[in-house]
Protein backbone atom coordinates (compact mmCIF):
# COMPACT_ATOMS: atom_id res chain seq x y z
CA UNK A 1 174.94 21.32 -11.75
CA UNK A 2 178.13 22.42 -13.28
CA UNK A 3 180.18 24.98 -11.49
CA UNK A 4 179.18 28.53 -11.62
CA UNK A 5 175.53 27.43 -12.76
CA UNK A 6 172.43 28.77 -10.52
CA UNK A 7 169.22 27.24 -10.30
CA UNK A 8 165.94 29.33 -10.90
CA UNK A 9 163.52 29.15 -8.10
CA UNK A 10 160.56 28.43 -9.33
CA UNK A 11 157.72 30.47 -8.16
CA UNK A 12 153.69 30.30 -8.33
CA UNK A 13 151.53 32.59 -7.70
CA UNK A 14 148.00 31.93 -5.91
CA UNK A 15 145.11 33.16 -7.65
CA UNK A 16 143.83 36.25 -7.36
CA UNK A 17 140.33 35.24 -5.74
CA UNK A 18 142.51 33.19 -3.35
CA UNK A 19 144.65 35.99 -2.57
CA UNK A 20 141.30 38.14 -1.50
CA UNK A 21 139.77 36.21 0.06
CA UNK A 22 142.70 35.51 2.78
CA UNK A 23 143.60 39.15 2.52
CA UNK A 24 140.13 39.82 3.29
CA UNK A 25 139.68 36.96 6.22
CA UNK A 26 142.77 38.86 7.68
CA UNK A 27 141.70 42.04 7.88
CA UNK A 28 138.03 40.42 9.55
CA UNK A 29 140.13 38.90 12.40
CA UNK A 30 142.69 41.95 13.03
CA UNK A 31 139.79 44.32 12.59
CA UNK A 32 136.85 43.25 12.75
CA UNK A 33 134.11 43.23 10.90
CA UNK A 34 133.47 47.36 10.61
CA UNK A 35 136.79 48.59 10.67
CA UNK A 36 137.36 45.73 7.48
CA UNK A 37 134.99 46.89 6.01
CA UNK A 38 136.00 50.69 6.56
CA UNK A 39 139.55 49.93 5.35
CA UNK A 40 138.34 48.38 2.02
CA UNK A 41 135.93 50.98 1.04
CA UNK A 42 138.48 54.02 1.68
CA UNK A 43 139.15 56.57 -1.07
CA UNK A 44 142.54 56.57 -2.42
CA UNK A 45 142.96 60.77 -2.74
CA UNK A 46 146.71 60.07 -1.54
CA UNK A 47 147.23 58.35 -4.78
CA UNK A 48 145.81 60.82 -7.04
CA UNK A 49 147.17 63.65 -5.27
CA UNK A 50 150.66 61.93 -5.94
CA UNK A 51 149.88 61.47 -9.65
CA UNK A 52 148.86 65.45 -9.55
CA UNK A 53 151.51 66.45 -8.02
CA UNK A 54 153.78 64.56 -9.85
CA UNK A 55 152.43 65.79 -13.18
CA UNK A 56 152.26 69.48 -12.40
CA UNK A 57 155.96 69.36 -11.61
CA UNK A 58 156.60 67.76 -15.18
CA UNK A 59 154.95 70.22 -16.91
CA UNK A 60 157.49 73.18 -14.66
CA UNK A 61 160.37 70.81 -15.62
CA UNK A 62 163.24 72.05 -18.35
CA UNK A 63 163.90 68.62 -20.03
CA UNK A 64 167.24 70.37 -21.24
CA UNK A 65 168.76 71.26 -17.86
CA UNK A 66 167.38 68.36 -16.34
CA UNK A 67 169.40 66.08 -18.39
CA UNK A 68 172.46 67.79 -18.26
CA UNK A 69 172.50 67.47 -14.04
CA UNK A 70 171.51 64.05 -14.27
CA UNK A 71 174.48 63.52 -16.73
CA UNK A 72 176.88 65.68 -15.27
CA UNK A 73 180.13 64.93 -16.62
C-alpha cells in the first residue's frame, strides 16, 4: 500500500436465521425458558408512543421559525 492509502475491512454479515437463532439460544440460557419466551412476545407500546409523540409535535411545529434557530446566523 502506497502512503496515505487505507484498507477497507471487509465485513460479513451472518444470516438472519443464524442471527436468531443464537440471539434466541441466549436469551434461553440467561433467562430461561419463560422469561425468553416473555421477553420475545412483549408489546412494543414504547415504540409507538415515540412515533406519536414525535408526530404530534410536528404537526405544533412552525417550519419557518424552526429553520431560522437552527440556522442562526
Amino acid at each position: 500500500m502506497r502512503e496515505g492509502e487505507f484498507e477497507m475491512n471487509k465485513v460479513k454479515y451472518l444470516d438472519e436465521e443464524i442471527v436468531i437463532k443464537r440471539a434466541i439460544e441466549v436469551l434461553i440460557k440467561e433467562l430461561g425458558p419463560v422469561e425468553a419466551i416473555r421477553f420475545v412476545n412483549m408489546p412494543r407500546r414504547k415504540r409507538i408512543e415515540s412515533v406519536r409523540r414525535h408526530r404530534e409535535w410536528q404537526e405544533l411545529l412552525n417550519k419557518d421559525q424552526f429553520f431560522k434557530e437552527v440556522f442562526k446566523e
